[in-house]
Protein backbone atom coordinates (compact mmCIF):
# COMPACT_ATOMS: atom_id res chain seq x y z
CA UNK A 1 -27.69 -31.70 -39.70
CA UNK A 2 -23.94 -30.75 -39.52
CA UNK A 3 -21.66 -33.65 -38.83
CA UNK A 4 -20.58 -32.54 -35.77
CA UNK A 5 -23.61 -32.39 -34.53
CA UNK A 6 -23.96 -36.83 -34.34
CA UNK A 7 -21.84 -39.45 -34.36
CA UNK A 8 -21.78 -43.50 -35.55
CA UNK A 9 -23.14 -46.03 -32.80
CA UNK A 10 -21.52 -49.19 -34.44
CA UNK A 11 -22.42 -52.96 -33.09
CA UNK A 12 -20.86 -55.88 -34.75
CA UNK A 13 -22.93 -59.02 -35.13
CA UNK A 14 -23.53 -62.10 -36.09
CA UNK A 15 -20.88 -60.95 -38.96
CA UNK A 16 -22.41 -58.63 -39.67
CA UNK A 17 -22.02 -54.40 -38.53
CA UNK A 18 -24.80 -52.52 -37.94
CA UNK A 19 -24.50 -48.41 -38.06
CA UNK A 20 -26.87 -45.94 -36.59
CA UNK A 21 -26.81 -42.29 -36.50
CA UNK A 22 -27.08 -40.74 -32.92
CA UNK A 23 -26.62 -36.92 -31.24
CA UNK A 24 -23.66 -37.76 -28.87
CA UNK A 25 -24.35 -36.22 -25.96
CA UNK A 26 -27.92 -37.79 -25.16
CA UNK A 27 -26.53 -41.42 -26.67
CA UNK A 28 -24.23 -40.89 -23.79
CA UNK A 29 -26.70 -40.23 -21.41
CA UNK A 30 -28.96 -43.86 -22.62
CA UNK A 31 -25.57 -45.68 -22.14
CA UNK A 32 -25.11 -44.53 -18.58
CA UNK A 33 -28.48 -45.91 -17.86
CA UNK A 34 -30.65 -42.50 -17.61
CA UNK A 35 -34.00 -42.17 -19.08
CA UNK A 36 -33.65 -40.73 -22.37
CA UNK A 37 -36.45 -41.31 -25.52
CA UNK A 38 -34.92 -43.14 -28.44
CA UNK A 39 -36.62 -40.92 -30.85
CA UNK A 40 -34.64 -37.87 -29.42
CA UNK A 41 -31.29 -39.50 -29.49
CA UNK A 42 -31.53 -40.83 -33.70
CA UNK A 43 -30.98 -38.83 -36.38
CA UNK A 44 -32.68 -40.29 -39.22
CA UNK A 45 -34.37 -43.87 -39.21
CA UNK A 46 -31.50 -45.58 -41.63
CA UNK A 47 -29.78 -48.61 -39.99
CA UNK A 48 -26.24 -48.96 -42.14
CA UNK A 49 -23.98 -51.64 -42.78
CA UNK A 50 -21.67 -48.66 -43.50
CA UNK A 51 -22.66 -44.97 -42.30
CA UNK A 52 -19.77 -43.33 -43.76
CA UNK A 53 -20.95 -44.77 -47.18
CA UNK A 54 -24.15 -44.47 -47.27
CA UNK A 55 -24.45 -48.40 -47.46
CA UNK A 56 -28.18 -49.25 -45.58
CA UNK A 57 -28.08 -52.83 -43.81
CA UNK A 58 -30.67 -54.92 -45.40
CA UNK A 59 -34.07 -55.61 -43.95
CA UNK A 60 -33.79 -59.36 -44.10
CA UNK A 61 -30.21 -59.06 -41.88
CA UNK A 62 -32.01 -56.57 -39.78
CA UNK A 63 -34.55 -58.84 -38.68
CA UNK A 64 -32.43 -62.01 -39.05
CA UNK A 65 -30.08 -60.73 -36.44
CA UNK A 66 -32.50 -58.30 -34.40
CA UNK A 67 -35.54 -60.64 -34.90
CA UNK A 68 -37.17 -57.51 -35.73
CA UNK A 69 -37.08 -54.47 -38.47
CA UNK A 70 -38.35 -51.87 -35.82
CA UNK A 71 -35.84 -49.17 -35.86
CA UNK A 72 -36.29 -47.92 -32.55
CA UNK A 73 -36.07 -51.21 -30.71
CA UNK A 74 -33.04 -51.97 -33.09
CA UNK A 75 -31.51 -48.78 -32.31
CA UNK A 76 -31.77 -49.16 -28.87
CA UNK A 77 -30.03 -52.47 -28.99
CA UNK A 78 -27.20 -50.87 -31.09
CA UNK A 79 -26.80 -48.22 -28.24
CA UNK A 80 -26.75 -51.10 -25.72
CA UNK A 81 -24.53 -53.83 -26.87
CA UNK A 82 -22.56 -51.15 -29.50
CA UNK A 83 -20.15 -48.92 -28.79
CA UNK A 84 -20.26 -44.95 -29.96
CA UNK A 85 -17.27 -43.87 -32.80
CA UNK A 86 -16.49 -40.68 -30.87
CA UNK A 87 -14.23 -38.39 -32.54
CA UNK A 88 -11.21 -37.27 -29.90
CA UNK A 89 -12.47 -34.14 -29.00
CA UNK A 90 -15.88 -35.54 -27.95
CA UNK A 91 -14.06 -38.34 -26.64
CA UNK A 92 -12.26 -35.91 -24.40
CA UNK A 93 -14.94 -33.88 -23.04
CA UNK A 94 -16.93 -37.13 -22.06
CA UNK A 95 -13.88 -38.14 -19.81
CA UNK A 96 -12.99 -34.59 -18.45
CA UNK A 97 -16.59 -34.32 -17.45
CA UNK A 98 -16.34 -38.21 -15.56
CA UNK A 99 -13.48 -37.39 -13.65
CA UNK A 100 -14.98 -34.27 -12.26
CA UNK A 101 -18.08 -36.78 -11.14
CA UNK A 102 -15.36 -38.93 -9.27
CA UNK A 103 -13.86 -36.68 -7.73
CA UNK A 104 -16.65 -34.82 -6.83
CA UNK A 105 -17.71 -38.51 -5.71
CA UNK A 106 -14.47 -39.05 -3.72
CA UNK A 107 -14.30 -35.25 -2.21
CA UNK A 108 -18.15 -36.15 -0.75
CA UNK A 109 -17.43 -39.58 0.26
CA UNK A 110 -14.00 -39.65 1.46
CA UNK A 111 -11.88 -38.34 4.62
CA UNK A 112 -8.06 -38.69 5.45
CA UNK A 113 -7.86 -41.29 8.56
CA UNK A 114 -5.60 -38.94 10.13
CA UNK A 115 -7.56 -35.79 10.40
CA UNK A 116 -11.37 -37.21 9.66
CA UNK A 117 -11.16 -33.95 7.24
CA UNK A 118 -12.11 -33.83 3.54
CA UNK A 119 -9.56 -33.81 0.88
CA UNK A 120 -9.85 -30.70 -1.55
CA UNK A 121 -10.57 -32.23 -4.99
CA UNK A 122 -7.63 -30.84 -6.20
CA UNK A 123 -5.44 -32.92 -4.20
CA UNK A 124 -7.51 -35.79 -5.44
CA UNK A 125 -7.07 -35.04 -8.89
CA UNK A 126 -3.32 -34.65 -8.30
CA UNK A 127 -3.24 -38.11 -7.05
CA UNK A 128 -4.77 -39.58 -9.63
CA UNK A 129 -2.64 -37.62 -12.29
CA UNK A 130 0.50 -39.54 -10.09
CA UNK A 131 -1.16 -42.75 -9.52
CA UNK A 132 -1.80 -42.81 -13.32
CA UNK A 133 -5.53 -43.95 -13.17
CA UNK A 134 -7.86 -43.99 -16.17
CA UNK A 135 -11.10 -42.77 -16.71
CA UNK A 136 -13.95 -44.76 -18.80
CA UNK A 137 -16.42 -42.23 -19.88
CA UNK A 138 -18.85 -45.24 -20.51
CA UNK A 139 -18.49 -46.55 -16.83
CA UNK A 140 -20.96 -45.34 -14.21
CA UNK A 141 -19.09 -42.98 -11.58
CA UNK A 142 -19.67 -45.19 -8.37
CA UNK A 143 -17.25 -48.28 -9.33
CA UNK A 144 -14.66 -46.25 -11.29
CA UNK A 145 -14.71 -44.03 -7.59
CA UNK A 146 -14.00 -46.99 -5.76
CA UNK A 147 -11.32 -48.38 -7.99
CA UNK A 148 -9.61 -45.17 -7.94
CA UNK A 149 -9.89 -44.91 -4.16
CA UNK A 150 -7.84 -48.00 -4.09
CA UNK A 151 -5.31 -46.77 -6.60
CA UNK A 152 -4.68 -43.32 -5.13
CA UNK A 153 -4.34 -44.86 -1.40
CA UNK A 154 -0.71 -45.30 -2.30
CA UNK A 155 0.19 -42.01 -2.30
CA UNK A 156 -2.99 -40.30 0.09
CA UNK A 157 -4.02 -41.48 3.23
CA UNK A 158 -7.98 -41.99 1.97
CA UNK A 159 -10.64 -44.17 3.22
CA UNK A 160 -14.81 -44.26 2.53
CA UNK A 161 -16.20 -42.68 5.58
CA UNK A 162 -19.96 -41.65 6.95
CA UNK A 163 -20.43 -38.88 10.16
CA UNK A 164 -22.98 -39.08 12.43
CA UNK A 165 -23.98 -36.24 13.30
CA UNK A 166 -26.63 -34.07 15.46
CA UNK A 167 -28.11 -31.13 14.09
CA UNK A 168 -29.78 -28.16 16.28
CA UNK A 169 -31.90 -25.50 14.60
CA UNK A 170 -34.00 -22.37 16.56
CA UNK A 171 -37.36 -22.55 16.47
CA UNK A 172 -37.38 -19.18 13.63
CA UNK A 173 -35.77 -21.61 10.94
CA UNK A 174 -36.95 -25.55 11.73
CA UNK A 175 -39.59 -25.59 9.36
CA UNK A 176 -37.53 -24.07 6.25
CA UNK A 177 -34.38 -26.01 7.08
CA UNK A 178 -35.59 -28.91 7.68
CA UNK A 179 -36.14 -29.75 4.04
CA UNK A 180 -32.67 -28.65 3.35
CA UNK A 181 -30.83 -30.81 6.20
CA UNK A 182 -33.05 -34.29 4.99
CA UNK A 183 -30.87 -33.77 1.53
CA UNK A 184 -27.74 -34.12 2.82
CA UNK A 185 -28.24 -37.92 4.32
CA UNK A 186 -30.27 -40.51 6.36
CA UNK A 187 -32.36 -39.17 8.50
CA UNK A 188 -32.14 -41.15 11.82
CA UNK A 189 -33.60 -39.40 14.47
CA UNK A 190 -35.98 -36.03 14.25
CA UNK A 191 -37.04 -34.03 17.68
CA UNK A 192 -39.96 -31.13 16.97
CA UNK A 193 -39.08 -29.92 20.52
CA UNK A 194 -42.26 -28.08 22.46
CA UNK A 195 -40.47 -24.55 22.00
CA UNK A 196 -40.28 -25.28 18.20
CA UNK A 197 -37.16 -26.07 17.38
CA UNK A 198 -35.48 -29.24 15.79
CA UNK A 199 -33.48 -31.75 16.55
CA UNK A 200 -32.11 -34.01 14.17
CA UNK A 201 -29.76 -37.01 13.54
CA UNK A 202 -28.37 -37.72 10.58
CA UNK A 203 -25.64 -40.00 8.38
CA UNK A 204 -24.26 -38.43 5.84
CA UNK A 205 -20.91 -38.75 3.04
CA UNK A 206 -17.84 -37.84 5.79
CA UNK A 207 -17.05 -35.40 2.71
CA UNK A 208 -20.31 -33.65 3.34
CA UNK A 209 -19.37 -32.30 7.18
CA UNK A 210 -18.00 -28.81 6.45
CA UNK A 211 -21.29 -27.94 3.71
CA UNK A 212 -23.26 -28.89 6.38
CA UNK A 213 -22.03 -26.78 9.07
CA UNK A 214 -21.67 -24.00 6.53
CA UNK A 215 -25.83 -24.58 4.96
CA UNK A 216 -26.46 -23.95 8.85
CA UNK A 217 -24.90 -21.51 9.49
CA UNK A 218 -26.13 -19.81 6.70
CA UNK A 219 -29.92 -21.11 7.30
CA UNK A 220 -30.03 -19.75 11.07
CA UNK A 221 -27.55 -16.54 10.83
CA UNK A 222 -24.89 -18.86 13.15
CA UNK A 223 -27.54 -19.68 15.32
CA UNK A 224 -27.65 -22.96 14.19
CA UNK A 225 -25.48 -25.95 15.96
CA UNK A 226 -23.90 -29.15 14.29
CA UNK A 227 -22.08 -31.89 16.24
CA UNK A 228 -20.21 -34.68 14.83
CA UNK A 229 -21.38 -37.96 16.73
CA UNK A 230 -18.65 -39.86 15.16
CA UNK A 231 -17.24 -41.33 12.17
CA UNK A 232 -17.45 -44.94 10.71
């Protein structure tokens, strides 16, 4: 396999370092917690002292410090504990690719107190470019979101936010939208009304209110009615 193609998951222990061979972009995926199989994220069943080299960690180390020579249940705990020796161009994808989740996070979660509207994401991003915030590719999206939130309320007027909101669909569209409308939020309240159409009540992301009114829309031809309870 090309070298490009994996990349070193090193953990140091005990004194000692162990070295693993992994594909980058699913050894990312394991570390943010997702359900990916070992076996597909190794390349090769060599733990190293020394990858680069060629230098293979010794059995006896392996299960002195692992308290087992099992290479997938090793590896695993390499990926874990270890960190990955991304090269900085891989390095730099992973975190362009985070900061689109948070904003994306922030744009859906967020409103400006003064207007209960949405910020665009690229007024988010600008914010964070002035507040000066980082971006840890390895962290998961919700608590760098929230961090950052904090950070860029310097310079935006930003606050977490949830609508209530009431949702009124014709008879001609209920039963296909009402799939769509449960995945925008909680469902708190559903109506089949006796001419067969719905009402419903939902809480959803304050970010969410405009995709909403414009699924509608597009689910009933305009027919369709959204009202915004309140905000909290």
């Amino acid at each position: 396999m090309p070298k490009q193609n994996y990349v070193i998951a090193r953990l140091v222990s005990h004194g000692h370092t162990f070295e693993i061979l992994v594909k980058p972009d699913l050894a990312f995926k394991f570390k943010e917690g997702k359900k990916v199989d070992i076996r597909e994220i190794l390349v090769g069943d060599l733990v190293y002292k020394d990858a680069r080299k060629g230098l293979k960690a010794s059995l006896e180390t392996i299960r002195k410090v692992f308290g087992t020579t099992d290479i997938y249940k090793v590896a695993e705990i390499i990926l874990k504990k270890g960190e990955l020796q991304l090269t900085a161009e891989q390095r730099k994808a992973l975190i362009n690719a985070k900061k689109k989740q948070i904003i994306a996070f922030i744009a859906k979660n967020c409103i400006d107190p003064k207007t209960g509207l949405p910020h665009p994401p690229k007024r988010i991003e600008l914010a964070m470019e002035q507040a000066k915030v980082g971006v840890d590719p390895f962290k998961d999206v919700e608590s760098q979101a929230i961090q950052i939130i904090k950070a860029i309320s310097r310079i935006l007027p930003i606050k977490i936010a949830k609508a209530y909101v009431q949702v009124t669909i014709p008879a001609q569209y209920s039963g296909r939208a009402y799939s769509v409308l449960t995945g925008f939020g909680e469902v708190k309240r559903t109506q089949w009304r006796s001419d067969g159409s719905l009402l419903m009540e939902l809480e959803i992301p304050a970010g969410l209110q405009q995709e909403l009114i414009d699924k509608v829309n597009a689910l009933t031809k305009g027919s369709g009615e959204v009202k915004i309870l309140y905000r909290k």
